[in-house]
Protein backbone atom coordinates (compact mmCIF):
# COMPACT_ATOMS: atom_id res chain seq x y z
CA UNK A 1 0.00 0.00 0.00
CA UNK A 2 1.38 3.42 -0.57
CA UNK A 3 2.19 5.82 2.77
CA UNK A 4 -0.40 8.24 2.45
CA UNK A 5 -2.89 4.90 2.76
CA UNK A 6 -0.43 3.37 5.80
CA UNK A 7 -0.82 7.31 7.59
CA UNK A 8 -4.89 6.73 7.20
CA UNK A 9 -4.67 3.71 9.00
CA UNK A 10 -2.43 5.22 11.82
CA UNK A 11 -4.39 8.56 11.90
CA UNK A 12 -1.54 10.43 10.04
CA UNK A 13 -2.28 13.19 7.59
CA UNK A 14 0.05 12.61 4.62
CA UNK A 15 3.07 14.61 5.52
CA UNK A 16 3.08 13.34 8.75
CA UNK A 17 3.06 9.67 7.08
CA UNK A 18 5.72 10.31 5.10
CA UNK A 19 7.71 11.98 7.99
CA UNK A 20 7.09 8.64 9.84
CA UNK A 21 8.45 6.37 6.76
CA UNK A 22 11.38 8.35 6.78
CA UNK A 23 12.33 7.85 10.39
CA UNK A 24 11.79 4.78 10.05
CA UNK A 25 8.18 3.96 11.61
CA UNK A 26 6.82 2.69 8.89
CA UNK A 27 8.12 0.32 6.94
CA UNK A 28 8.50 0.44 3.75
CA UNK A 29 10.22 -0.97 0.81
CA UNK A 30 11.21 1.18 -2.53
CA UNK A 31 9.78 -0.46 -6.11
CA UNK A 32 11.37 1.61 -8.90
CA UNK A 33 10.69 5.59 -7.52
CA UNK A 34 7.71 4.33 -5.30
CA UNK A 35 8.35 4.13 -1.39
CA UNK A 36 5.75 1.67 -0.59
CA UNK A 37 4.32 -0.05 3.03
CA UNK A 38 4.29 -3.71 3.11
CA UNK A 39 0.93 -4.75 4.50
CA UNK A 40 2.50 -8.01 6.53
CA UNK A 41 4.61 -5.42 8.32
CA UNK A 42 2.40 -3.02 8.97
CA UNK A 43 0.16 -5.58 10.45
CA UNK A 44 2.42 -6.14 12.74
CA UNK A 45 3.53 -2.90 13.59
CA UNK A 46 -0.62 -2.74 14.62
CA UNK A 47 0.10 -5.98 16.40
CA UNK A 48 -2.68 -7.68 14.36
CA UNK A 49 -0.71 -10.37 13.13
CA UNK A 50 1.91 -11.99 14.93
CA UNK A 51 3.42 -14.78 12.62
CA UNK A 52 5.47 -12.05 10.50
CA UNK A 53 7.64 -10.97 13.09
CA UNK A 54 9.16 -13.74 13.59
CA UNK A 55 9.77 -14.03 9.34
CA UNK A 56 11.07 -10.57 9.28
């Protein structure tokens, strides 16, 4: 999913969001010039799924 979409989910606006993946609190991974959130991670990070941290 892209940050602005990640941000939603964690209340952000989108500069804030982007501000986060750049610090590092969101994940993210870069495809070509996209910076985008890996949903498995962010899942985590929400602590609705637990079997990914352990694969990460």
């Amino acid at each position: 999913m892209t940050v602005p979409e990640a941000g939603r989910i964690l209340g952000l606006e989108r500069a804030a969001s982007y501000n986060a993946a750049r610090r590092g609190d969101i994940p993210t991974i870069t495809v070509g010039r996209r910076i985008l959130v890996p949903t498995a991670k962010l899942r985590v990070l929400l602590g609705l799924d637990h079997t990914a941290d352990t694969a990460a």
